[in-house]
Protein backbone atom coordinates (compact mmCIF):
# COMPACT_ATOMS: atom_id res chain seq x y z
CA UNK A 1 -17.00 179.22 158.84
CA UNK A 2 -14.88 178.04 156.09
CA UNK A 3 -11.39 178.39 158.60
CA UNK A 4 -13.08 176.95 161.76
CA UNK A 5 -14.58 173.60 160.22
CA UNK A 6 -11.12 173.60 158.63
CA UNK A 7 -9.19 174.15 161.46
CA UNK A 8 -11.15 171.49 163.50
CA UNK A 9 -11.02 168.47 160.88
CA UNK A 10 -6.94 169.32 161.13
CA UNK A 11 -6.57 169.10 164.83
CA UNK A 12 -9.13 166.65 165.26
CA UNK A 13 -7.44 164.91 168.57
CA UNK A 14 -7.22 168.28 170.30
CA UNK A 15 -10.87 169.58 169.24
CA UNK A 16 -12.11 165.68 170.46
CA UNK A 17 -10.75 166.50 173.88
CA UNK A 18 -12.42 169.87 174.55
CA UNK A 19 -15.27 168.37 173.10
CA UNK A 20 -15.54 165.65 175.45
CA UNK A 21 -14.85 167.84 178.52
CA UNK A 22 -18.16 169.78 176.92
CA UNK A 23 -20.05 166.86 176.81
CA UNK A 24 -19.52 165.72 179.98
CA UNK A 25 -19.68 169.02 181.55
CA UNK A 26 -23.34 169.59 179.74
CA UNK A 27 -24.54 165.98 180.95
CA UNK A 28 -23.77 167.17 184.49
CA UNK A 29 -25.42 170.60 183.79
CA UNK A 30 -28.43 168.71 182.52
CA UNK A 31 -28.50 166.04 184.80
CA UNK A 32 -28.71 167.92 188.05
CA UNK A 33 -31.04 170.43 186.54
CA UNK A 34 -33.69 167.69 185.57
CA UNK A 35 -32.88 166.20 189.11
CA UNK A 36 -33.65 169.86 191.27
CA UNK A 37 -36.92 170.02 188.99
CA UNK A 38 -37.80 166.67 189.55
CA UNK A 39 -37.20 167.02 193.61
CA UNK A 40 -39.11 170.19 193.29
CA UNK A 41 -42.28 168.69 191.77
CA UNK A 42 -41.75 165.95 194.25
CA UNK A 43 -42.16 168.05 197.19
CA UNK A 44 -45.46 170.10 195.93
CA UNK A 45 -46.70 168.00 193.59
CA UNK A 46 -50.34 167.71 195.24
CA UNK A 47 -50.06 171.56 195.90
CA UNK A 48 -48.96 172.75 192.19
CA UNK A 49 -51.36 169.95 190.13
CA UNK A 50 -54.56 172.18 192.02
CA UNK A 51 -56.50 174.24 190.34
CA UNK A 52 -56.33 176.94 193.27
CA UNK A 53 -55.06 179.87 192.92
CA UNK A 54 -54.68 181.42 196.60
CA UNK A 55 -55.06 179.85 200.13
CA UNK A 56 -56.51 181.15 203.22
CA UNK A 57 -54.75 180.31 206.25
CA UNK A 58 -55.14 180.97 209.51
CA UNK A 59 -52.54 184.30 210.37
CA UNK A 60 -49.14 184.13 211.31
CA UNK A 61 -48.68 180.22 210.40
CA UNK A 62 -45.64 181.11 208.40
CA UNK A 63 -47.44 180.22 204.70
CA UNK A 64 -47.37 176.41 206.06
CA UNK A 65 -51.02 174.37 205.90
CA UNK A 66 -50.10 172.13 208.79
CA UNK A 67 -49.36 175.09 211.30
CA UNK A 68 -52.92 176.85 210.15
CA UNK A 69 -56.52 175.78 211.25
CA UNK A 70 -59.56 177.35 209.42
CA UNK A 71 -63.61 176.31 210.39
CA UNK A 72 -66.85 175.56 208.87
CA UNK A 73 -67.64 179.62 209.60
CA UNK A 74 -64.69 180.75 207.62
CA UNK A 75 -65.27 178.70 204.72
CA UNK A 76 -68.75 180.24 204.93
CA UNK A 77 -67.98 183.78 204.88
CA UNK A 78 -64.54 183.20 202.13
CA UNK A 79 -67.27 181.37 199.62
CA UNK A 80 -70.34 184.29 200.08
CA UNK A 81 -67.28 186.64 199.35
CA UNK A 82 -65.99 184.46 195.82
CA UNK A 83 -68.72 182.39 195.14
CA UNK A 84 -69.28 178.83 196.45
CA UNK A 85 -68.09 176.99 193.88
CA UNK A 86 -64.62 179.04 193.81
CA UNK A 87 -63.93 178.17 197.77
CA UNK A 88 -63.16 174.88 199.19
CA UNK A 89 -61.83 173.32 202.33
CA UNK A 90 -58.34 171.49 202.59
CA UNK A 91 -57.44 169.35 204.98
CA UNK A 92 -53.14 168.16 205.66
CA UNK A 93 -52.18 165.95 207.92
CA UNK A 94 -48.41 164.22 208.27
CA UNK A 95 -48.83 160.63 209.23
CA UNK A 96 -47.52 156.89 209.05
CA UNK A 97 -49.87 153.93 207.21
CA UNK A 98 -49.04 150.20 207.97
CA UNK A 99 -50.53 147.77 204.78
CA UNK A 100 -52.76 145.18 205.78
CA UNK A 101 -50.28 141.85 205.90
CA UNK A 102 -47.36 143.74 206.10
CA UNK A 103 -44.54 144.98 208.69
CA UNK A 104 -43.11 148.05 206.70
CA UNK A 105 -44.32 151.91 207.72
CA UNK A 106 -45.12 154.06 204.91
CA UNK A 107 -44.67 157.49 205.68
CA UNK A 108 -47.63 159.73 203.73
CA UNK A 109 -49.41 163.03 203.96
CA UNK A 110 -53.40 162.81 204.59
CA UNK A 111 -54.91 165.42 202.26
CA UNK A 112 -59.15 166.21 202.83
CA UNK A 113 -60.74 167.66 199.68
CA UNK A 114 -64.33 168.00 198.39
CA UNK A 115 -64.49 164.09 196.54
CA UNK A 116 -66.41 165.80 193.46
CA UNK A 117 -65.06 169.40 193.82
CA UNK A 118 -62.26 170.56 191.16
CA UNK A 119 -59.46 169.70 193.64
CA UNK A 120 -60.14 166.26 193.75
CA UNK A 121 -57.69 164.28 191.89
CA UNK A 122 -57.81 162.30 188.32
CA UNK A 123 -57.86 158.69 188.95
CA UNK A 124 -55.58 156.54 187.03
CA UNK A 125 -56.51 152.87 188.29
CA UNK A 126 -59.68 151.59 190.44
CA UNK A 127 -62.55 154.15 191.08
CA UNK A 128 -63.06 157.84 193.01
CA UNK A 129 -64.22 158.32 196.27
CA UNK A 130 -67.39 159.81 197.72
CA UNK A 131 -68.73 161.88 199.99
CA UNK A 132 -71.36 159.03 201.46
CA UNK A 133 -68.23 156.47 201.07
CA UNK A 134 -66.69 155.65 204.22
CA UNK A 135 -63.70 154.41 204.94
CA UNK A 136 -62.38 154.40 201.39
CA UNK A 137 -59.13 156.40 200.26
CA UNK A 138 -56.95 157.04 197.31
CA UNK A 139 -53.57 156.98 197.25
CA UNK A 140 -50.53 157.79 195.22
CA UNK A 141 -49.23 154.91 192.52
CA UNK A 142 -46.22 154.94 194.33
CA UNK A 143 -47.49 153.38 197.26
CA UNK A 144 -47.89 150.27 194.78
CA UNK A 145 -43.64 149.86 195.71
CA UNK A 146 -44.32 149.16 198.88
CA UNK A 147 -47.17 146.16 198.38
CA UNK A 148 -50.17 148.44 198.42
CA UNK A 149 -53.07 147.77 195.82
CA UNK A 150 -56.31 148.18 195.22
CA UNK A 151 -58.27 146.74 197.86
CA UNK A 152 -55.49 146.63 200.64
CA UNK A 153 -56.30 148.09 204.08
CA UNK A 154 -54.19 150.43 205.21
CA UNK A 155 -54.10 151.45 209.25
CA UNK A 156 -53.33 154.86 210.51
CA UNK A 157 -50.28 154.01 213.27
CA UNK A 158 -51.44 157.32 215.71
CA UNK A 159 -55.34 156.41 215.59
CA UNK A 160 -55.74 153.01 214.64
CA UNK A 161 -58.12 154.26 211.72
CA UNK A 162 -58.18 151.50 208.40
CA UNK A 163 -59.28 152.62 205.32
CA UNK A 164 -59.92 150.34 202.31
CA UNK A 165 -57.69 151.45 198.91
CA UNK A 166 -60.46 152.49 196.44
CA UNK A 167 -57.82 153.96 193.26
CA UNK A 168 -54.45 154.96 192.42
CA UNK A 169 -53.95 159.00 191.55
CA UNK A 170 -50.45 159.82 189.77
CA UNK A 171 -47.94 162.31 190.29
CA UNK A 172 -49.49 163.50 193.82
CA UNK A 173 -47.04 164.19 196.94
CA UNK A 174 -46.51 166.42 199.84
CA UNK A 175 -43.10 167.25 200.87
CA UNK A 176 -41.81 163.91 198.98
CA UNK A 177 -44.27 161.62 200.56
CA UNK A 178 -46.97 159.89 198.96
CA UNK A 179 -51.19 161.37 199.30
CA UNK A 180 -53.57 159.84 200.51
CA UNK A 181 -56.79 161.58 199.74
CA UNK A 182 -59.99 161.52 202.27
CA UNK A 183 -63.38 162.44 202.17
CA UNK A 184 -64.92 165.35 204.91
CA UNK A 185 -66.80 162.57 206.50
CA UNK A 186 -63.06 160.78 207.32
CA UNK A 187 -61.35 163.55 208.17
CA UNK A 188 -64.14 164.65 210.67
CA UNK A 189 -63.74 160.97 211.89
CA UNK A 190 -59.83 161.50 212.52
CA UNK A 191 -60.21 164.56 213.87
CA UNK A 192 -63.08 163.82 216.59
CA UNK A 193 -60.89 160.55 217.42
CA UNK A 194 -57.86 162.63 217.49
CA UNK A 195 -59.72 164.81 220.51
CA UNK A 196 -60.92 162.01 221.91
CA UNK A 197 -57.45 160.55 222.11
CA UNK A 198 -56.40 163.92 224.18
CA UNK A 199 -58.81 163.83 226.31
CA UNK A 200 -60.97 166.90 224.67
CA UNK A 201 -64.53 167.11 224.15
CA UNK A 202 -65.00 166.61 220.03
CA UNK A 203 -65.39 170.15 218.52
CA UNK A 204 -69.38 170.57 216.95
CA UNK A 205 -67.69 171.79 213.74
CA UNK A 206 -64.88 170.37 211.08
CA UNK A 207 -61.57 171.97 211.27
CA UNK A 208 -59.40 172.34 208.44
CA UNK A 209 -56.03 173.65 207.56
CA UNK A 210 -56.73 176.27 204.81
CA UNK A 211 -59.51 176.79 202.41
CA UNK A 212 -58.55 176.64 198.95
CA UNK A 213 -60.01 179.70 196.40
CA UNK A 214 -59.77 180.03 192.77
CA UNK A 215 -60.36 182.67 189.85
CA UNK A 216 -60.59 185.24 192.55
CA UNK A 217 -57.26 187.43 191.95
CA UNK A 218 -59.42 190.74 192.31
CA UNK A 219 -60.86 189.88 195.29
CA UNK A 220 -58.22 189.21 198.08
CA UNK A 221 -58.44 191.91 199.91
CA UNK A 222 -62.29 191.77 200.43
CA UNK A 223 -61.30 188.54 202.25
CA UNK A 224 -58.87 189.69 203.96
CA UNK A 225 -61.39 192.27 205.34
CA UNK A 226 -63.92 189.73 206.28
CA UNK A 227 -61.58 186.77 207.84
CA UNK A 228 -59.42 189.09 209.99
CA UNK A 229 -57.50 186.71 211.97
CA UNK A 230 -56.24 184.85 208.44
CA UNK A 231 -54.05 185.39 205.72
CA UNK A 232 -54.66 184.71 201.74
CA UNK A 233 -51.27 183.25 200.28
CA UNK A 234 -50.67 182.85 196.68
CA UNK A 235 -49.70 178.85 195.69
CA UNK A 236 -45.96 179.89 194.66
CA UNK A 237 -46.20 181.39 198.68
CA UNK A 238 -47.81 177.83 199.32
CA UNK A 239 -45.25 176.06 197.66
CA UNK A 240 -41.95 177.76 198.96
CA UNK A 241 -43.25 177.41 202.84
CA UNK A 242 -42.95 173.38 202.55
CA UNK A 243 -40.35 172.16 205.17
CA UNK A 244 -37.23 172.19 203.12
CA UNK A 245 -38.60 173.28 199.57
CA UNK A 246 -36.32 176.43 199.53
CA UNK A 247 -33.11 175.47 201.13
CA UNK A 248 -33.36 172.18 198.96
CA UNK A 249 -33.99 174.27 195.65
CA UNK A 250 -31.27 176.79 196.38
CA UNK A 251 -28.44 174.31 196.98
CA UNK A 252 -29.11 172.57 193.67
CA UNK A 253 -29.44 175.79 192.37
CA UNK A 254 -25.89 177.31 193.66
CA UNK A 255 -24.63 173.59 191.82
CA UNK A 256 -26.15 174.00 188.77
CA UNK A 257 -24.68 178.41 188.42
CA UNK A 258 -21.34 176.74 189.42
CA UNK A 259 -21.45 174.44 186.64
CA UNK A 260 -22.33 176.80 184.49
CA UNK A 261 -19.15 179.19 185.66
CA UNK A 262 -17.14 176.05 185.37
CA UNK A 263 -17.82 174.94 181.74
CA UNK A 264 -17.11 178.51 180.56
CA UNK A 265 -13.71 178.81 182.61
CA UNK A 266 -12.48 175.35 181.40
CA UNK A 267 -13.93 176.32 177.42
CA UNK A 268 -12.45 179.83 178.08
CA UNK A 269 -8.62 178.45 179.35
CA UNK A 270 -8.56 175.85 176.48
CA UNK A 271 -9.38 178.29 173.78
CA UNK A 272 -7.08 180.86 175.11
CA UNK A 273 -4.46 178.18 174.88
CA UNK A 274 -4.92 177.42 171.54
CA UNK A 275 -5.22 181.42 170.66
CA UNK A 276 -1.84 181.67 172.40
CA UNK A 277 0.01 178.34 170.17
CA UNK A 278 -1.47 180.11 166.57
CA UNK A 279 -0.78 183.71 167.20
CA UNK A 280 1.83 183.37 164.33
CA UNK A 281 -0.61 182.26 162.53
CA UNK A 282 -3.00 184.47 162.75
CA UNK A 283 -0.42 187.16 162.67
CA UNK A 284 0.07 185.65 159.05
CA UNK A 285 -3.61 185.75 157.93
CA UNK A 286 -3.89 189.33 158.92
CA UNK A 287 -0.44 190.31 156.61
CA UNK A 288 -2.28 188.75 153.52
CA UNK A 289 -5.01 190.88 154.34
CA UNK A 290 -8.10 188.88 156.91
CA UNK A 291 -10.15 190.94 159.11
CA UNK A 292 -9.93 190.75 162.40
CA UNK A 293 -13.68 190.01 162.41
CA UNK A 294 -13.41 186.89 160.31
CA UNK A 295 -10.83 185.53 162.37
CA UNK A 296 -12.80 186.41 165.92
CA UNK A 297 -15.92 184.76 164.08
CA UNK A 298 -13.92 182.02 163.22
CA UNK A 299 -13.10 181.38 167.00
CA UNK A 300 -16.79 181.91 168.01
CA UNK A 301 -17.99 179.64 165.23
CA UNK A 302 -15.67 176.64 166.94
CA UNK A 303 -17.07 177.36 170.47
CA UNK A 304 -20.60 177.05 168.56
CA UNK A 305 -20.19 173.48 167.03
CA UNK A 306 -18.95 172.31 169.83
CA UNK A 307 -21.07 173.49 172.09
CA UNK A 308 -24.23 172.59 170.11
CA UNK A 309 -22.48 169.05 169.49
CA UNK A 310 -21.95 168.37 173.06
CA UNK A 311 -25.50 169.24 174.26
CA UNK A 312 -27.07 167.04 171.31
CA UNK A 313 -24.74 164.03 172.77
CA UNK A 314 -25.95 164.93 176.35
CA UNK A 315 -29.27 165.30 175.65
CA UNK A 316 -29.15 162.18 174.11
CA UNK A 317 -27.32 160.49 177.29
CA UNK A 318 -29.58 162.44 179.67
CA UNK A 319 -32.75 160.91 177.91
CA UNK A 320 -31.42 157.31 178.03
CA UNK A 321 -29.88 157.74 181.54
CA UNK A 322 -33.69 158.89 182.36
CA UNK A 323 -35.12 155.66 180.80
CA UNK A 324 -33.43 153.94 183.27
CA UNK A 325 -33.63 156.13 186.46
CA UNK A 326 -35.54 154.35 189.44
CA UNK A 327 -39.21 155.61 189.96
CA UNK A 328 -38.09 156.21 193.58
CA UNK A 329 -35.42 159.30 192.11
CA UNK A 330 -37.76 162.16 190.93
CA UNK A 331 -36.04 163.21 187.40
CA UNK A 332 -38.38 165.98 185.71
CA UNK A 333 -36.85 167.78 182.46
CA UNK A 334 -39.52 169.23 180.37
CA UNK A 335 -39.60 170.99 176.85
CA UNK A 336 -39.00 174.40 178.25
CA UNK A 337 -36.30 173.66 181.28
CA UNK A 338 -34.37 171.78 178.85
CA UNK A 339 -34.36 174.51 176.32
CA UNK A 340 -33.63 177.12 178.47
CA UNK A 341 -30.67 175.06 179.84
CA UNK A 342 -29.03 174.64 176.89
CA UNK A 343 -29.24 178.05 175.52
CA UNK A 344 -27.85 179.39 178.47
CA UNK A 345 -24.85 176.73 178.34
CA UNK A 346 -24.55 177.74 174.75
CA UNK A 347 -24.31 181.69 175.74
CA UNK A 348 -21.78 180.78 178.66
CA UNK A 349 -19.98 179.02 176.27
CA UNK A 350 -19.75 182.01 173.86
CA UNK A 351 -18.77 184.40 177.14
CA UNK A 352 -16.02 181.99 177.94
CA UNK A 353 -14.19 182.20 174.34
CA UNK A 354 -14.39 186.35 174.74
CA UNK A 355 -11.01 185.89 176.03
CA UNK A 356 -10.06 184.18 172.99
CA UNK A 357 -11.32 186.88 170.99
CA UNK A 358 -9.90 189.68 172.48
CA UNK A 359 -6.63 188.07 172.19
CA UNK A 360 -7.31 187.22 168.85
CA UNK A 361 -8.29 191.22 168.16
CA UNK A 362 -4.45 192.37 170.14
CA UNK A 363 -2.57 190.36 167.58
CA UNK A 364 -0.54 192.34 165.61
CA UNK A 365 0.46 191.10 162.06
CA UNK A 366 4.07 192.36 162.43
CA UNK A 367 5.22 191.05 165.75
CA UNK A 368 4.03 188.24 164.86
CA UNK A 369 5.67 187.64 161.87
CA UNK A 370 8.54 188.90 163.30
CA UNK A 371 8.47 185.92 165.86
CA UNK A 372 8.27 183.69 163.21
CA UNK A 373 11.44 184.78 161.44
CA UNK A 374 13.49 185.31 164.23
């Protein structure tokens, strides 16, 4: 410990360098992680924030709720099976909203739950929805960008259906569009005008997209049994068959291992360098007698500082740079993700010196000194 901190308030110009290279590599590390969380959350938000724990959905719709259609019979027989208050419908629908008074299309995701059932969501601003309210919605606080408030009418483009804006919900979205949450009586509405609008008799019973189950782990395949023609999806399943969840995640991903690989190459080269411009050095210190382990731990100890120095700058510049992100770029870097991302940077750091250290192990004291003389 004593050498390295030594060693690095001597050569403070060339330790400053690597150390800003760390930095700047960690900010970028952190930075994109907190930005494929945040697009993840974005995309399922609505999906992960429910209590459910499985879906039902109709069979071979490829996990996705807007290729599936469940009935009133289904939902019947799913919540005799787990219990009626464990079971409800969901309804998901892709559409486009004009506000009242305004020209500008908001692209959203209809989403028909139970107004007093435990997927209904928290309201933030205004008040909740009922079942006996008509024509009333909630929406995400991110339609407030775009002029919507509390009050506003808001017009379905396909079926010409207004609703009034009863409350704002937070944090809810559906493949990185904003919710807007209906009641069963509206949703029967759209659907019956929907029919009418193709030129088919409306259907006697509500159609939904999947029923929603919870705290019923142990009893899947009794469901499965009794809804033949569906299939019961866990909500990870749920949440990795949104359009684009996966391929979106696993590019950001593939970024975020590359940094990593980078930032140990580029600590590992510099390091090595260094090794390479003391070896008479060290080949001294080891003729008077130091271990090759304090000298290796010496080496480690300097990847260490710096490491843990650069991620408490770019934390630090990560936090501040997320202070003033835009509300419209999803940036999500919790207690965990963050921790997790620097301890790995920390232990890629430490791989990348290895080099250093093995070079540091070959030296031998005589050669060295040798070179030195000659």
């Amino acid at each position: 410990m004593f050498l390295a901190i030594r060693e690095m308030r001597f050569a403070k110009g060339r330790y400053l360098l690597i150390a800003t290279i760390m930095v700047l590599v960690a900010f970028l590390v952190l930075f994109v992680t907190g930005l494929a969380q945040g697009l993840a959350y974005d995309n399922a938000a609505s999906i992960k924030n429910m209590a459910a724990t499985h879906f039902i959905l109709e069979q071979d719709s490829n996990h996705r709720f807007t290729r599936s259609q469940v009935d009133q019979n289904q939902l019947q027989k799913a919540a005799a099976i787990v219990g009626e208050e464990n079971a409800e419908p969901l309804g998901v629908k892709m559409a486009t909203v004009i506000p009242s008074g305004e020209k500008e299309k908001i692209d959203v995701t209809l989403l028909a739950v139970q107004s007093k059932g435990w997927m209904a969501p928290k309201v933030t601003n205004g008040s909740s929805i009922s079942e006996q309210t008509k024509g009333h919605v909630l929406v995400d606080d991110k339609m407030a960008d775009h002029g919507v408030k509390i009050g506003t009418i808001i017009e379905d483009q396909a079926s010409g259906t207004k609703w009034t804006v009863n409350g704002f919900v937070k944090n809810e979205s559906f493949s990185h569009t904003p919710v807007v949450f209906l009641n069963k009586q509206d949703w029967s509405d759209l659907q019956a005008q929907a029919r009418i609008r193709q030129g088919i008799e409306p259907a006697n019973s509500t159609v939904y997209n999947a029923i929603a189950i919870k705290d019923s782990k142990e009893k899947v395949k009794d469901i499965q049994a009794a809804l033949p023609n569906t299939e019961v999806i866990t909500k990870s399943e749920a949440v990795s068959a949104i359009p684009g969840y996966k391929e979106e995640q696993g590019s950001l991903m593939m970024m975020i291992v590359f940094l990593f690989v980078i930032s140990a190459f580029v600590l590992a080269v510099f390091f090595y360098v260094i090794t390479i411009q003391k070896t008479s050095q060290f080949g001294i210190l080891k003729a008077i007698g130091t271990r090759t382990a304090y000298l290796t731990r010496s080496v480690a100890m300097q990847v260490l500082v710096l490491s843990v120095g650069s991620l408490v700058i770019s934390v630090l510049l990560v936090q501040l740079f997320e202070a003033v992100l835009p509300s419209s770029m999803p940036f999500q870097l919790g207690f965990f993700t963050l921790l997790l991302t620097c301890l790995s940077f920390i232990a890629m750091s430490l791989a990348g010196s290895l080099v250093s250290v093995l070079k540091v192990a070959k030296i031998d004291a005589l050669d060295a000194i040798g070179r030195v003389a000659a």
